[in-house]
Protein backbone atom coordinates (compact mmCIF):
# COMPACT_ATOMS: atom_id res chain seq x y z
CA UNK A 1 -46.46 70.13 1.96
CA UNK A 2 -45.27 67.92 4.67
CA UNK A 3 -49.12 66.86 5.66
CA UNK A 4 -49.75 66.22 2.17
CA UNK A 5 -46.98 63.58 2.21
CA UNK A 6 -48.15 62.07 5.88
CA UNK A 7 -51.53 62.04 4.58
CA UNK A 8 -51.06 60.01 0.67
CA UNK A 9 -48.80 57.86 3.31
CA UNK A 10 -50.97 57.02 6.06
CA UNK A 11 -54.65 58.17 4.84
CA UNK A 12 -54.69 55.28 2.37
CA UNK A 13 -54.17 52.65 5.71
CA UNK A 14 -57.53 54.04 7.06
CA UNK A 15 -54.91 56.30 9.44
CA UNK A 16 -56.41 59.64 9.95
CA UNK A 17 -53.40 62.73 9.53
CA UNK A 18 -55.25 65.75 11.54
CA UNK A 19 -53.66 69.32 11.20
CA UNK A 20 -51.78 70.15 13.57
CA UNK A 21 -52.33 72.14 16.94
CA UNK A 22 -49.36 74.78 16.11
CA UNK A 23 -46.23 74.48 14.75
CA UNK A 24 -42.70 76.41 15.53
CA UNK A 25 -40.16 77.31 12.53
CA UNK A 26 -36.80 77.98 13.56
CA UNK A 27 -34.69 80.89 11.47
CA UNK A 28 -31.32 79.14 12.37
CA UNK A 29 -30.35 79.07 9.06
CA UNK A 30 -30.32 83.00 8.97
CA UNK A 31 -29.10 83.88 12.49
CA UNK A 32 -26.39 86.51 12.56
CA UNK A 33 -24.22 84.09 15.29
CA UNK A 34 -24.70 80.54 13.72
CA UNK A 35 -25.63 81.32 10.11
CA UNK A 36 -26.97 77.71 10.12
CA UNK A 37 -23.48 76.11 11.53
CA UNK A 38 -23.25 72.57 13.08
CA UNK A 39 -19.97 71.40 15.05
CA UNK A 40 -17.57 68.99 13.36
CA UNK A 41 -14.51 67.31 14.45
CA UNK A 42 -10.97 66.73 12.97
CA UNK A 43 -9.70 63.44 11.88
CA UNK A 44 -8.33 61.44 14.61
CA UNK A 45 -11.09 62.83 17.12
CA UNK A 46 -12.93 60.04 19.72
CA UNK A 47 -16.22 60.38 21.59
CA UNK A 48 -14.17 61.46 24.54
CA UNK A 49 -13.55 64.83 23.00
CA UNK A 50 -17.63 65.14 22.96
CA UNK A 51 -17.47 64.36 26.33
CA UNK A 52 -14.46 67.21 27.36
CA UNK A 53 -16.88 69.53 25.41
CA UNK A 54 -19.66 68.43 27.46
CA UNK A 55 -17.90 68.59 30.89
CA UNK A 56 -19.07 71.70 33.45
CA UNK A 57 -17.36 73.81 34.98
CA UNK A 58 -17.21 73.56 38.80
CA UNK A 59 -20.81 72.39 38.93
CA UNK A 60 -21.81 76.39 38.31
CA UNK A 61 -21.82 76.25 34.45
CA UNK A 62 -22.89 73.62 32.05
CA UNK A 63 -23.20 73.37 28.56
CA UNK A 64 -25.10 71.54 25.71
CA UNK A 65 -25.67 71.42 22.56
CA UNK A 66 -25.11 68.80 19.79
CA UNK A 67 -21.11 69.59 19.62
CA UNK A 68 -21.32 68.51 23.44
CA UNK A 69 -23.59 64.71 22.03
CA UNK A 70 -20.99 62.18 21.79
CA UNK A 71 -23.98 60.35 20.41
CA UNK A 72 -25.68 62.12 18.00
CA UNK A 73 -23.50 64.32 17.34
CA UNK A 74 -24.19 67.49 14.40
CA UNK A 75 -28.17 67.04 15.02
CA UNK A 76 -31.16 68.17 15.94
CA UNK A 77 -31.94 65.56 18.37
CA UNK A 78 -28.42 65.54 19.87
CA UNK A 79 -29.05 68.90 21.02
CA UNK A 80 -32.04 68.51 22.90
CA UNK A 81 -30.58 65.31 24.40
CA UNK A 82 -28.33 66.93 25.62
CA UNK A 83 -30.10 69.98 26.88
CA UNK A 84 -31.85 67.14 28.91
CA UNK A 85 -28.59 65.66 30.15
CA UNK A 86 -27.82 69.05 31.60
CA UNK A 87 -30.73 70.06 32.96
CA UNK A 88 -31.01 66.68 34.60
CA UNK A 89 -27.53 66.85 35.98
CA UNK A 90 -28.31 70.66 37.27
CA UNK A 91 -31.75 69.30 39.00
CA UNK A 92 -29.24 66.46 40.45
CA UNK A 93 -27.10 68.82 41.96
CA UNK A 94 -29.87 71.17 43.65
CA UNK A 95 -32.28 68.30 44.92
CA UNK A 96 -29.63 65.87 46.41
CA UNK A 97 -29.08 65.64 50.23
CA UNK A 98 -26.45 67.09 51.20
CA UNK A 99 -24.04 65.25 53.47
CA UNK A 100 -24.85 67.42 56.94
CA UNK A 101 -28.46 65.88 56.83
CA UNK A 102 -27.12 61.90 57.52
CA UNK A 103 -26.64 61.68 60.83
């Protein structure tokens, strides 16, 4: 259904909508753990208590997830922002020099 649309949107512009390669469908809206839940905030809340959710713990554990997005928070997108945010940070802390190698 969603090609149709791209296609009576674009296809008329001379813009060719192929089919796609694959596609991935998510069941979050079924799982046993989330049944389809997003994070929300109480009144009164700031972006700094994204960040507090966001924060690691002694550089061994991190978390993400859009509750952690002080962003875009309660989305898709914040999510995998800030899975990238956190696995950036993690590939930070294993790839920098240490201070023993400066002479």
């Amino acid at each position: 259904q969603e090609l149709t649309h791209l296609r009576l949107i674009f296809e008329p512009k001379g813009v060719s909508v192929p089919d796609p390669l694959y596609s991935i469908q998510t069941a979050w809206g079924v799982d046993e753990f989330t049944h389809g839940s997003y994070s929300s905030v109480k009144v009164g809340s700031t972006g700094e208590d994204y960040d507090i959710m966001a924060e690691s713990i002694s550089d061994k554990v991190f978390f993400a997830g859009e509750a952690t997005s002080r962003t875009f928070p309660a989305t898709m997108h914040g999510a995998v922002f800030s899975g990238l945010r956190a696995a950036g940070i993690i590939h930070y802390l294993r790839t920098k020099p240490s201070v023993e190698s400066f002479p």
